[in-house]
C-alpha atoms as a PDB file:
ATOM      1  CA  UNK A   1       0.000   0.000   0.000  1.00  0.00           C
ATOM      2  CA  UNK A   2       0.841   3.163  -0.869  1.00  0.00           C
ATOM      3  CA  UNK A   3       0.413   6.889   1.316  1.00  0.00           C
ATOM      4  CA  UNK A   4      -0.028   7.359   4.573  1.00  0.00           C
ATOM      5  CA  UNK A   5      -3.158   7.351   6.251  1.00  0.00           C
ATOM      6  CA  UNK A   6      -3.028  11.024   8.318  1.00  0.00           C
ATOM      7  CA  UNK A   7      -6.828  11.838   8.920  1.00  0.00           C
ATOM      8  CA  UNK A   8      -8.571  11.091  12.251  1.00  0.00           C
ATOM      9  CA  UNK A   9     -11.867   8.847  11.874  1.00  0.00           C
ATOM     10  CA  UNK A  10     -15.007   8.497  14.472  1.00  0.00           C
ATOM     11  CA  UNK A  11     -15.422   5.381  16.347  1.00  0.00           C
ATOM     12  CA  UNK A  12     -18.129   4.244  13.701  1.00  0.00           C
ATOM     13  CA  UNK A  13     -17.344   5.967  10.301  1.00  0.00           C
ATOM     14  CA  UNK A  14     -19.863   6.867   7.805  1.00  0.00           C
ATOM     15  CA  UNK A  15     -17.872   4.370   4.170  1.00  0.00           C
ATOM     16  CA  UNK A  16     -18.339   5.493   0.825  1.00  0.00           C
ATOM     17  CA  UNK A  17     -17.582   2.920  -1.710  1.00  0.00           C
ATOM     18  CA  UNK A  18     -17.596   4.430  -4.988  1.00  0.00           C
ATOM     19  CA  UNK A  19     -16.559   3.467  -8.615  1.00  0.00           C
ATOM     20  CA  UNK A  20     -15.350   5.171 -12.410  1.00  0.00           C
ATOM     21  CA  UNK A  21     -14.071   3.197 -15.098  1.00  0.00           C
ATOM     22  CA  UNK A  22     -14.203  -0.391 -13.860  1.00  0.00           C
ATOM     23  CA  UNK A  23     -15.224  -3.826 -13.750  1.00  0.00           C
ATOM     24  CA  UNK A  24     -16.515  -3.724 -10.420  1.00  0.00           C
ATOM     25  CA  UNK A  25     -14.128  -6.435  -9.763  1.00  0.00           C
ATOM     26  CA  UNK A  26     -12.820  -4.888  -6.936  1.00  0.00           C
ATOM     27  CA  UNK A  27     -16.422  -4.350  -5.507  1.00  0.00           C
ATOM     28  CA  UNK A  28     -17.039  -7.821  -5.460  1.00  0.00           C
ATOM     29  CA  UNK A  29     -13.884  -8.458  -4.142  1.00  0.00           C
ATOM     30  CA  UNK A  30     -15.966  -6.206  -1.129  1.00  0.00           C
ATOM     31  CA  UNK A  31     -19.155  -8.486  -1.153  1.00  0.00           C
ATOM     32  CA  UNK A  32     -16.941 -11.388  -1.381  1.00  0.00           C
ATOM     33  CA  UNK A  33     -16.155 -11.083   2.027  1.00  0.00           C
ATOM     34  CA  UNK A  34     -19.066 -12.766   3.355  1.00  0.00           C
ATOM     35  CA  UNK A  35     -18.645 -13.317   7.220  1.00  0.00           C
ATOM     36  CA  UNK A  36     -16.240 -10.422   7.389  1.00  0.00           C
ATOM     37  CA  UNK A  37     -18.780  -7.991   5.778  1.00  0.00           C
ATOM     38  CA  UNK A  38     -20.732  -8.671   8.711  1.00  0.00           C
ATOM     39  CA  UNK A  39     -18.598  -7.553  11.230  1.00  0.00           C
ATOM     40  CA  UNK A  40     -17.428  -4.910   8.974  1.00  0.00           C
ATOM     41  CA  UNK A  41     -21.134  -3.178   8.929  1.00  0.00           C
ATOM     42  CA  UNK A  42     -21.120  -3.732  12.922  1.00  0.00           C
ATOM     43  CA  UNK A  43     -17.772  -1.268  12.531  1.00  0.00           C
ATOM     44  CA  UNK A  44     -18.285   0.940   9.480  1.00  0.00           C
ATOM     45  CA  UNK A  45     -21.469   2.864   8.862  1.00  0.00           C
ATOM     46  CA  UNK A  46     -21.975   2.441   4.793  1.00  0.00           C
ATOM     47  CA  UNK A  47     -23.889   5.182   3.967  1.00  0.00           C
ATOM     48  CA  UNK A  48     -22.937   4.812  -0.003  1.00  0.00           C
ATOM     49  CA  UNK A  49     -22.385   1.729  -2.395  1.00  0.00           C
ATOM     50  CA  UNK A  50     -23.889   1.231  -5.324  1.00  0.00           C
ATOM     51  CA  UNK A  51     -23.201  -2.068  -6.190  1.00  0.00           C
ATOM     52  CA  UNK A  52     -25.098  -3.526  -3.388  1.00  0.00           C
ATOM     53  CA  UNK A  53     -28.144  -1.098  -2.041  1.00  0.00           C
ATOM     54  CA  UNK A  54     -30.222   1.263  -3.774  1.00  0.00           C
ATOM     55  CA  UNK A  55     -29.928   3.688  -0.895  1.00  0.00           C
ATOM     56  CA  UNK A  56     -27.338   6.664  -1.947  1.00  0.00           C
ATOM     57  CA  UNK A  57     -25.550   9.503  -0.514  1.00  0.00           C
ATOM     58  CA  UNK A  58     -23.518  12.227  -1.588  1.00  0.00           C
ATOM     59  CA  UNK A  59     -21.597  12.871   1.793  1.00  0.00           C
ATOM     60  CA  UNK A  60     -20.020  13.659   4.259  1.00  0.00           C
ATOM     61  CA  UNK A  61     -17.964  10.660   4.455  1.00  0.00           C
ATOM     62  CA  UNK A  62     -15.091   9.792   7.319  1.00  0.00           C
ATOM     63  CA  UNK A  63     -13.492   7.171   4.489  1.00  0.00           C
ATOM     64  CA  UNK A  64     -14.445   6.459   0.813  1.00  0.00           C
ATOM     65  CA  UNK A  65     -13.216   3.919  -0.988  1.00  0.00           C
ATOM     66  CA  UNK A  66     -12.784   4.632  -4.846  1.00  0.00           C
ATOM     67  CA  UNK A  67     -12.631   2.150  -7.815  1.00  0.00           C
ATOM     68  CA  UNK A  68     -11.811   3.106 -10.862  1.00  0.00           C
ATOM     69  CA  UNK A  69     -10.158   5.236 -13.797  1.00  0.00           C
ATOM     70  CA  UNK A  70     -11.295   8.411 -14.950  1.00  0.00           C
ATOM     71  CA  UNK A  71     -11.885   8.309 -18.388  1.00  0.00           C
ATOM     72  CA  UNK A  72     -14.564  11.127 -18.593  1.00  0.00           C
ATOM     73  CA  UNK A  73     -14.665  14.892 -17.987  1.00  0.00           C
ATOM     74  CA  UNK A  74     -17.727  14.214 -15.623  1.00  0.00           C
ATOM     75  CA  UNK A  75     -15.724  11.871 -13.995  1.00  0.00           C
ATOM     76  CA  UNK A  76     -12.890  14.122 -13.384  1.00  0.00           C
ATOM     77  CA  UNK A  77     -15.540  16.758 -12.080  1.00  0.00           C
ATOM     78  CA  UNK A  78     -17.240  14.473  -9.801  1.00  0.00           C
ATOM     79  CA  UNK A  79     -13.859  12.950  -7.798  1.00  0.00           C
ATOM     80  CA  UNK A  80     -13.024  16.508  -7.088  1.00  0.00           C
ATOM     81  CA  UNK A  81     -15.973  17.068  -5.579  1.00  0.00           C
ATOM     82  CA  UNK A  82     -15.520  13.592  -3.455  1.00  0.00           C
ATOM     83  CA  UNK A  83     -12.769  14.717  -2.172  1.00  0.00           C
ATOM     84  CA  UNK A  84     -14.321  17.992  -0.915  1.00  0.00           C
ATOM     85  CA  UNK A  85     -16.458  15.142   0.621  1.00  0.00           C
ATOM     86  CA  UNK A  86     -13.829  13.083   3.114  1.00  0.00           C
ATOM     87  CA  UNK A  87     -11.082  13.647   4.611  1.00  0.00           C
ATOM     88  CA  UNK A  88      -9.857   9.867   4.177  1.00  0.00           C
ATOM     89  CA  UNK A  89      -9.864   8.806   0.118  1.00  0.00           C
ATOM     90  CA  UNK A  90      -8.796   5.195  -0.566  1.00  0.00           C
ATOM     91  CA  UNK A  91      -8.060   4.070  -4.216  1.00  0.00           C
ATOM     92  CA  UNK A  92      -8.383   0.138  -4.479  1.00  0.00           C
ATOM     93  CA  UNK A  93      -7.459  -1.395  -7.763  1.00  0.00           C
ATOM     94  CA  UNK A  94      -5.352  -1.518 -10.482  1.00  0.00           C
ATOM     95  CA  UNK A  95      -7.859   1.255 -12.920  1.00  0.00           C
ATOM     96  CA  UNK A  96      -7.849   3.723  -9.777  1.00  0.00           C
ATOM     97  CA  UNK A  97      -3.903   3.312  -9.000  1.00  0.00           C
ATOM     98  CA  UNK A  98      -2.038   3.349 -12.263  1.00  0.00           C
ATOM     99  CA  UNK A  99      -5.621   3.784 -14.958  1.00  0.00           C
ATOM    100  CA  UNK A 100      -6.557   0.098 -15.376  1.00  0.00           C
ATOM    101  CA  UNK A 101      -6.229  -2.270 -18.751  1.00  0.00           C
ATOM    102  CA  UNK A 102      -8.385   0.488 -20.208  1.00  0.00           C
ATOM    103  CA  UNK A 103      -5.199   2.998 -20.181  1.00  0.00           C
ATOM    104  CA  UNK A 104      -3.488   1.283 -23.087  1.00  0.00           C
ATOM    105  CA  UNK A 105      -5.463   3.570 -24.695  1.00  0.00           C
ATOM    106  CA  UNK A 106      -3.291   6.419 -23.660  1.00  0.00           C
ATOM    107  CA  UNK A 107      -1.020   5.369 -26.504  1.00  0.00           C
ATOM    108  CA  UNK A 108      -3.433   5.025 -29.067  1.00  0.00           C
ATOM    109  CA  UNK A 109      -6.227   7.284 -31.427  1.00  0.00           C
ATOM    110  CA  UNK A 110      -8.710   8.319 -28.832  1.00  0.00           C
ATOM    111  CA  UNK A 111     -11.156   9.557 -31.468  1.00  0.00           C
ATOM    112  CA  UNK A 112     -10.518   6.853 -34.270  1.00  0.00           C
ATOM    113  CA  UNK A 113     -11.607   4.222 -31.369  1.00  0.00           C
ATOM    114  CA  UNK A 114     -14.253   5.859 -30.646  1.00  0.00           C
ATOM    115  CA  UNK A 115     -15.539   6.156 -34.061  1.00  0.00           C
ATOM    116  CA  UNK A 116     -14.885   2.351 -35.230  1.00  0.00           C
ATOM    117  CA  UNK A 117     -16.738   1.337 -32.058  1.00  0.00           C
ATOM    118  CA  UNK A 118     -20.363   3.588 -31.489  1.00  0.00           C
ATOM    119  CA  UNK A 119     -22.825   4.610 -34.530  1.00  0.00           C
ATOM    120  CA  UNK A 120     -23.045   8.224 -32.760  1.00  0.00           C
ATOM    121  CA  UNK A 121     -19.427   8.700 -31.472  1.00  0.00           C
ATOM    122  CA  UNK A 122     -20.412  12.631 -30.849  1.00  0.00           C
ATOM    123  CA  UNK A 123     -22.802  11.051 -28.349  1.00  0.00           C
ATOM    124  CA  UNK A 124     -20.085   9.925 -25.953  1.00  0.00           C
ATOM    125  CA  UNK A 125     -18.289  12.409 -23.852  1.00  0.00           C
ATOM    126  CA  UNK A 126     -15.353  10.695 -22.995  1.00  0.00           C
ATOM    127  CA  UNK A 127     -11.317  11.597 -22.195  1.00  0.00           C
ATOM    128  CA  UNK A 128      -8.615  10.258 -24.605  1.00  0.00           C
ATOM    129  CA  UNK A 129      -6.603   8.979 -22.004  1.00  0.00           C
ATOM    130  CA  UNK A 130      -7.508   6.457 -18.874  1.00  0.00           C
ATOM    131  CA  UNK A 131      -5.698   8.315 -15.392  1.00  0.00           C
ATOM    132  CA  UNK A 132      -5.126   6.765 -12.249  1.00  0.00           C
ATOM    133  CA  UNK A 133      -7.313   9.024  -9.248  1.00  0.00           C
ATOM    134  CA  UNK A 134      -4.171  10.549  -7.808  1.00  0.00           C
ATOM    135  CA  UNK A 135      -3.602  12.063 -11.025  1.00  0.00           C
ATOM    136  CA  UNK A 136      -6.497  14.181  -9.875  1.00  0.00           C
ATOM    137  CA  UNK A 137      -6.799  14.453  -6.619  1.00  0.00           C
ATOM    138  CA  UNK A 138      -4.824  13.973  -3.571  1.00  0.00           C
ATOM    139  CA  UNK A 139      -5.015   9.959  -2.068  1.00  0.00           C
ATOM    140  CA  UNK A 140      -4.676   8.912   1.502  1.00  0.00           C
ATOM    141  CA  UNK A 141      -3.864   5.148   0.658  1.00  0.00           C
ATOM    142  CA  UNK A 142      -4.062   2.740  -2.038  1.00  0.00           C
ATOM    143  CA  UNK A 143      -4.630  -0.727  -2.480  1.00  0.00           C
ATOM    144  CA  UNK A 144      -3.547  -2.480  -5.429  1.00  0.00           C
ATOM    145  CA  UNK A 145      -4.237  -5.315  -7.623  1.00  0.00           C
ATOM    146  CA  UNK A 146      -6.917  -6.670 -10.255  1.00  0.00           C
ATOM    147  CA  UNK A 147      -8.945  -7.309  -8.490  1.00  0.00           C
ATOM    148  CA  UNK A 148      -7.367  -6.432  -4.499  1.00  0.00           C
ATOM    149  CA  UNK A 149      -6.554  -8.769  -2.224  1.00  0.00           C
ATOM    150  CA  UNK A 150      -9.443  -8.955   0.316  1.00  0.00           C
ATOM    151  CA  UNK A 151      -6.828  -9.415   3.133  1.00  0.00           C
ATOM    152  CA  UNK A 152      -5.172  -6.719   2.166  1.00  0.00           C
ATOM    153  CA  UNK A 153      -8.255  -4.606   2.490  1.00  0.00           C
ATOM    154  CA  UNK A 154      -9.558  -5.912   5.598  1.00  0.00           C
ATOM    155  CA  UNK A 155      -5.829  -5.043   7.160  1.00  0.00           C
ATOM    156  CA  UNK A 156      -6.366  -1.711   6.171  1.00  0.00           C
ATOM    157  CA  UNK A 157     -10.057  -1.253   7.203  1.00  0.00           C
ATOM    158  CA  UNK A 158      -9.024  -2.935  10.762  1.00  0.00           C
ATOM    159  CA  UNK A 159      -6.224  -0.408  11.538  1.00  0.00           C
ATOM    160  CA  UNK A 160      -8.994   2.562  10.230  1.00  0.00           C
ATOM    161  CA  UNK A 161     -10.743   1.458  13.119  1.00  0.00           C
ATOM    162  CA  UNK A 162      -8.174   0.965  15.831  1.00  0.00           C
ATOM    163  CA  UNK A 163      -6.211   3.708  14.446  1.00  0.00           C
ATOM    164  CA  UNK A 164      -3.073   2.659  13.714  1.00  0.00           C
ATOM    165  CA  UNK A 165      -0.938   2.091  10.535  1.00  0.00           C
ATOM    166  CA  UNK A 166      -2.082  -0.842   8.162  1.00  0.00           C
ATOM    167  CA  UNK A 167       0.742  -3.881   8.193  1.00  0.00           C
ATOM    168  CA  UNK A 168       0.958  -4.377   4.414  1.00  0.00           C
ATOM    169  CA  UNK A 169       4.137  -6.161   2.493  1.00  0.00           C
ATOM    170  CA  UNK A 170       6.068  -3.975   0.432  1.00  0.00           C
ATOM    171  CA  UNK A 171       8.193  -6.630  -1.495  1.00  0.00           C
ATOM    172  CA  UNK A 172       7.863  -8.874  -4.956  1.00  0.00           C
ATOM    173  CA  UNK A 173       6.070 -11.570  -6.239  1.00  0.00           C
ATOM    174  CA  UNK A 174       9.356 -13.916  -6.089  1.00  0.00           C
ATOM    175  CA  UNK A 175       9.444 -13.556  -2.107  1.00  0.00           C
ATOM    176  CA  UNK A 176       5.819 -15.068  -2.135  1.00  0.00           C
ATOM    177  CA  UNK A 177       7.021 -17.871  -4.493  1.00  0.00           C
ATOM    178  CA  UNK A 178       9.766 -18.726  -1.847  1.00  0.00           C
ATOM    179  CA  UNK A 179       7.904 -19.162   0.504  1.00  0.00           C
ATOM    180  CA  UNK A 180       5.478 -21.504  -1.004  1.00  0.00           C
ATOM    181  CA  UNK A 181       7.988 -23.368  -2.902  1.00  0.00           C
ATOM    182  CA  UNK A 182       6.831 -22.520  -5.839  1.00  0.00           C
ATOM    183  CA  UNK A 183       9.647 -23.764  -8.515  1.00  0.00           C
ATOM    184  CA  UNK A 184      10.428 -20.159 -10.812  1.00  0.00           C
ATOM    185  CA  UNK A 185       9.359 -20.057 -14.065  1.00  0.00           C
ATOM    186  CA  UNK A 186      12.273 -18.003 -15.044  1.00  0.00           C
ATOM    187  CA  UNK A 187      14.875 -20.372 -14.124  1.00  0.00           C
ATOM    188  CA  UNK A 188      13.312 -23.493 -15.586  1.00  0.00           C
ATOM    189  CA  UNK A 189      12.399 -21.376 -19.020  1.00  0.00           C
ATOM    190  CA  UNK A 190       8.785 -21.878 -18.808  1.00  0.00           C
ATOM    191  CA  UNK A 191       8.300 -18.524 -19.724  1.00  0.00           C
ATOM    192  CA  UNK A 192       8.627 -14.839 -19.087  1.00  0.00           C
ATOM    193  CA  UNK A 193       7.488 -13.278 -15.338  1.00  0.00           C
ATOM    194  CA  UNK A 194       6.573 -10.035 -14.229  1.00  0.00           C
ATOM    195  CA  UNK A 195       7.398 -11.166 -10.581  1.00  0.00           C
ATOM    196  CA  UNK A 196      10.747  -9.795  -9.943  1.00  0.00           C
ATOM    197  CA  UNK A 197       9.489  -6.048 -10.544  1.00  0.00           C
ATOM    198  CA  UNK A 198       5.759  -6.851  -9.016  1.00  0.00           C
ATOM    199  CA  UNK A 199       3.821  -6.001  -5.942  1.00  0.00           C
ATOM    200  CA  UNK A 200       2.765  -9.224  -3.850  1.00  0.00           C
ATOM    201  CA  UNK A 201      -0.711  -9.776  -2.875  1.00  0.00           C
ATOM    202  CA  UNK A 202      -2.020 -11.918  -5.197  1.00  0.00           C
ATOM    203  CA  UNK A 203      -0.296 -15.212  -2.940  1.00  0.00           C
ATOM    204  CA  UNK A 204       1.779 -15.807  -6.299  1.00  0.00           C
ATOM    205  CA  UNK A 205      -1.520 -17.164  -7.599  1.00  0.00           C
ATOM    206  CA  UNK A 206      -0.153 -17.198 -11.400  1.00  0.00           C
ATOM    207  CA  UNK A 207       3.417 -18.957 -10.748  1.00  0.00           C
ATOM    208  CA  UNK A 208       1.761 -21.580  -8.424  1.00  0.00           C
ATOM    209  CA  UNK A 209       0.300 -22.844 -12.130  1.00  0.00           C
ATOM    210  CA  UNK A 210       3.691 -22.631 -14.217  1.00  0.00           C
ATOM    211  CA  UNK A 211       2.519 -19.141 -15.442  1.00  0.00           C
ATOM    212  CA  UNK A 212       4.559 -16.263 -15.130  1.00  0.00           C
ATOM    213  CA  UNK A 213       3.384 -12.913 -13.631  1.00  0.00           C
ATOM    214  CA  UNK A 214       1.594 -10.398 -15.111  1.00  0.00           C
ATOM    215  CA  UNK A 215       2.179  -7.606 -12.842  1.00  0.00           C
ATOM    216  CA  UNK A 216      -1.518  -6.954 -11.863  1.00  0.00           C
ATOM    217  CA  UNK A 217      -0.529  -5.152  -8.404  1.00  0.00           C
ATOM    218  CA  UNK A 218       1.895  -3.477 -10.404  1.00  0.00           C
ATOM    219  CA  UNK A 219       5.476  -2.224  -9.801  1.00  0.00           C
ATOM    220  CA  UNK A 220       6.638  -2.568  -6.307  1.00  0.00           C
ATOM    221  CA  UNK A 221       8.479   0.436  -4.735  1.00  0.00           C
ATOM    222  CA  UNK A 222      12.390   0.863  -6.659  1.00  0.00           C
ATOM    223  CA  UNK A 223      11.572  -1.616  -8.903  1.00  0.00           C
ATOM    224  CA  UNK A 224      14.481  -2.060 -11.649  1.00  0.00           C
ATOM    225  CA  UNK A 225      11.626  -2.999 -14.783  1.00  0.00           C
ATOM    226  CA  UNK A 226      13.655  -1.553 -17.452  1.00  0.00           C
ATOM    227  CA  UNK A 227      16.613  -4.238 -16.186  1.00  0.00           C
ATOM    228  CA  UNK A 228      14.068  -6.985 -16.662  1.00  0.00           C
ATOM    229  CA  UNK A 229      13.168  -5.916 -20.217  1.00  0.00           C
ATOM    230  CA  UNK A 230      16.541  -5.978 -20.781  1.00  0.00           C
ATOM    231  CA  UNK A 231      16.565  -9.593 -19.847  1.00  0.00           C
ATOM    232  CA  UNK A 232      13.882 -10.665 -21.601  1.00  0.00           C
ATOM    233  CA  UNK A 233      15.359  -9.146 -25.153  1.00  0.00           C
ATOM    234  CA  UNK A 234      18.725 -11.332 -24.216  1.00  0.00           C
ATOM    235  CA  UNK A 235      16.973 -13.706 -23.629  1.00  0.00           C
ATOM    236  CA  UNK A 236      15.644 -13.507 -27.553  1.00  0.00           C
ATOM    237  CA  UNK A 237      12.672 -11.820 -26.999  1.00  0.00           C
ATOM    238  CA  UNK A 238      12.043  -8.927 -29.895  1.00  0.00           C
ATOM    239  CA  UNK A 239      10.807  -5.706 -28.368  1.00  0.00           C
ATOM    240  CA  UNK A 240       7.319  -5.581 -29.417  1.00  0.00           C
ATOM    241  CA  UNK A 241       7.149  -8.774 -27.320  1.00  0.00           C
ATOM    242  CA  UNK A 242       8.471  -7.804 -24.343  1.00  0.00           C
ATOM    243  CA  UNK A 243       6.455  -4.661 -24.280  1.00  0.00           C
ATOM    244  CA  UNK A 244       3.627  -6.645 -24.742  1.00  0.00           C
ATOM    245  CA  UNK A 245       4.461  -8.284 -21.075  1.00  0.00           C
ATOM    246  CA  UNK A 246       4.335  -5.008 -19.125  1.00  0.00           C
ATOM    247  CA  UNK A 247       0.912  -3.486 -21.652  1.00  0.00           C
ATOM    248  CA  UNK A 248      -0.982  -5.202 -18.944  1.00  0.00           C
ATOM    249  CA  UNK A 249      -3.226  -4.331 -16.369  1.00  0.00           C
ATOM    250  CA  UNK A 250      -0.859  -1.744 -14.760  1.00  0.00           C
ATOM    251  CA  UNK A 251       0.981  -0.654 -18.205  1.00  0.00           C
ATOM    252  CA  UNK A 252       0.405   2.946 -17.609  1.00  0.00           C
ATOM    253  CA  UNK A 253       2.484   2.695 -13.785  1.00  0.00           C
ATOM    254  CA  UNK A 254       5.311   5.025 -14.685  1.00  0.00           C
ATOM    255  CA  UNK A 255       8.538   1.790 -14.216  1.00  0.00           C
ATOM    256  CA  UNK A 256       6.168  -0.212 -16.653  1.00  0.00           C
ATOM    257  CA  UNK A 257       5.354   2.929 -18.296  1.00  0.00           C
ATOM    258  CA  UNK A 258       8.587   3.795 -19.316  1.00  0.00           C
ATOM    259  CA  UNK A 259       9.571   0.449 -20.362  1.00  0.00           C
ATOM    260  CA  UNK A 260       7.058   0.220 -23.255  1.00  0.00           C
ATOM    261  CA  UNK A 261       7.963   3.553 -24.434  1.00  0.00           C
ATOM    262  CA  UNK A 262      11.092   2.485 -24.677  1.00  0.00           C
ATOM    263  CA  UNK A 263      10.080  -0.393 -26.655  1.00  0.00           C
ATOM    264  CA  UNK A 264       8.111   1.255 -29.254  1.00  0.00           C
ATOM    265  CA  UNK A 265       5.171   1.320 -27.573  1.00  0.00           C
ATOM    266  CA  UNK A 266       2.203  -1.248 -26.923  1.00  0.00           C
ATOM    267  CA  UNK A 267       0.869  -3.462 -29.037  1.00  0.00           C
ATOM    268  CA  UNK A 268      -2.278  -1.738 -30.156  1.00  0.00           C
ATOM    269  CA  UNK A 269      -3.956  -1.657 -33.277  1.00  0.00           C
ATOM    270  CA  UNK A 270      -3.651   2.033 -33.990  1.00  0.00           C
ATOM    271  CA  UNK A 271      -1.006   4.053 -32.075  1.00  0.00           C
ATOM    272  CA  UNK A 272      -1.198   7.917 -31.919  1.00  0.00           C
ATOM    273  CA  UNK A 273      -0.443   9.400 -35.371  1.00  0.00           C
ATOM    274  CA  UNK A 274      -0.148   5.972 -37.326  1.00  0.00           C
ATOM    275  CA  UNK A 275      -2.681   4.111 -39.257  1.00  0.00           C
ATOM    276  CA  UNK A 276      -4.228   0.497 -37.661  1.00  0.00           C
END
C-alpha cells in the first residue's frame, strides 16, 4: 500500500464505496467477504455503495473507498468534488492506482476508437486517455491489484478502526514464491514473469500454475523494470514482445510505463499518429 493514512476517523465511520471506469471487480472483491462484511457493517457505517443497495448519498464521508479510472470529464468533475467530501480517500485497484487495462489507450487514437466502435461517437463524452485518481486528486492510501486482495483490504479497514498504521508487504512476487515453494518459471524457461518487478498480494496465484506474472498489483516500490526488459530481449525476446508483457493491467504505472515507451510502444492496433 501506498500513502499514509493522516486523517482522524469516528469510532463508527460513515464508508463510501464508490466506482469510475471499472469492472466492479474490486467491488465484489468487497461483497466477497461474506462473514467479514458482517462484522465490517457492525464497525463501518456504509452510507454509499452502489453495487449492493439502492440507498445513496452524496456525503459527508469519514473514508471512501474509490474504484476506478477516470476516463470522462464528468468523472474528473465528480472525484473533485468527493474529495471535498472526506477527509480519508482510498483508491483500491489496479484502474484507480495506475488507470486500469483500459489505459493502453493512452497510446493510441482516442477519437478513431471511438468512431470504429459507437454509430453516434459525438454522443459519448469521454477523455482520450484512462488516469489513475491521484492524477487528480490527492489519495490517503491505495490498495492495489486486479482485483485487491481482500486481506489486504480488511488489514487496512481494521487499523482505520483501531487507528493505527495498516501492516501491508512492500516486497515482490518472487518472495511469495519462496515461501510456497513454488519452482520459478524463469529459471526453468517456462516462460517470461513479471514477478521480480511486481507487488505481492495476489499469494503468487499465477506462478503456483507454471505461469509467469503479469504484474496486476503493479510495480513494487524501486523496482528495476527496465533491467528486466533488458533480460527478456537477451533472452531472444524482440521488443514488441516484451512490451507486450508489461501493456498489462498496470501498463500505464510510470517503471512499466517507461519500459514500453522504450520499446516502441504497446501493441495496439492504432497508435497515436499511425494508421491500424
Amino acid at each position: 500500500m501506498s500513502g499514509a493514512v493522516r486523517a482522524s476517523i469516528p469510532s463508527k465511520p460513515r464508508l463510501g464505496i464508490m466506482k469510475f471506469a471499472s469492472c466492479d471487480g474490486c467491488q465484489l472483491t468487497i461483497l466477497d467477504l461474506e462473514d467479514h462484511l458482517l462484522d465490517l457493517l457492525e464497525r463501518f457505517d456504509l452510507v454509499e455503495f452502489a453495487e449492493a443497495s439502492s440507498y445513496r448519498s452524496s456525503g459527508p464521508f469519514d473514508v471512501v473507498l474509490v474504484e476506478g479510472s477516470i476516463s470522462t470529464p464528468e468523472q474528473a468533475e465528480e472525484i473533485v468534488r468527493i474529495r471535498r467530501e472526506t477527509p480519508l480517500l482510498v483508491t483500491i485497484g489496479a484502474c484507480a492506482t495506475t488507470g486500469g487495462i483500459q489505459a493502453l489507450r493512452n497510446w493510441a487514437d482516442h477519437d478513431a476508437y471511438r468512431a470504429a466502435i459507437y454509430a453516434n461517437p459525438e454522443y459519448v463524452e469521454s477523455l482520450a486517455t484512462s488516469t489513475p485518481i491521484s492524477d487528480h486528486v490527492a489519495v490517503d492510501a491505495e490498495l492495489r491489484g486486479c482485483p485487491i486482495a481482500p486481506e489486504q483490504l480488511l488489514e487496512l479497514l481494521t487499523a482505520l478502526v483501531v487507528g493505527r498504521r495498516p501492516q501491508l508487504p512492500d516486497e515482490a512476487v518472487c518472495l511469495e514464491c519462496k515461501r510456497r515453494g513454488t519452482v520459478c518459471v524463469l529459471v526453468t524457461g517456462t516462460g517470461p514473469c513479471l514477478g521480480p518487478v511486481t507487488f505481492t498480494g495476489c499469494g503468487a496465484m499465477c506462478p503456483a500454475f507454471a505461469r509467469g506474472c503479469y504484474g496486476c498489483f503493479g510495480p513494487r516500490e524501486g523496482a528495476n523494470a527496465a533491467s528486466l526488459a533488458h533480460w527478456f530481449g537477451r533472452d531472444g525476446r524482440s521488443d514488441a514482445d516484451t512490451a507486450r508483457l508489461f501493456s498489462g493491467f498496470t501498463a500505464n504505472a510510470k517503471p512499466f510505463r517507461d519500459v514500453i515507451d522504450n520499446l516502441g510502444g504497446p501493441p495496439v492496433a492504432a497508435t497515436k499518429g499511425e494508421k491500424a
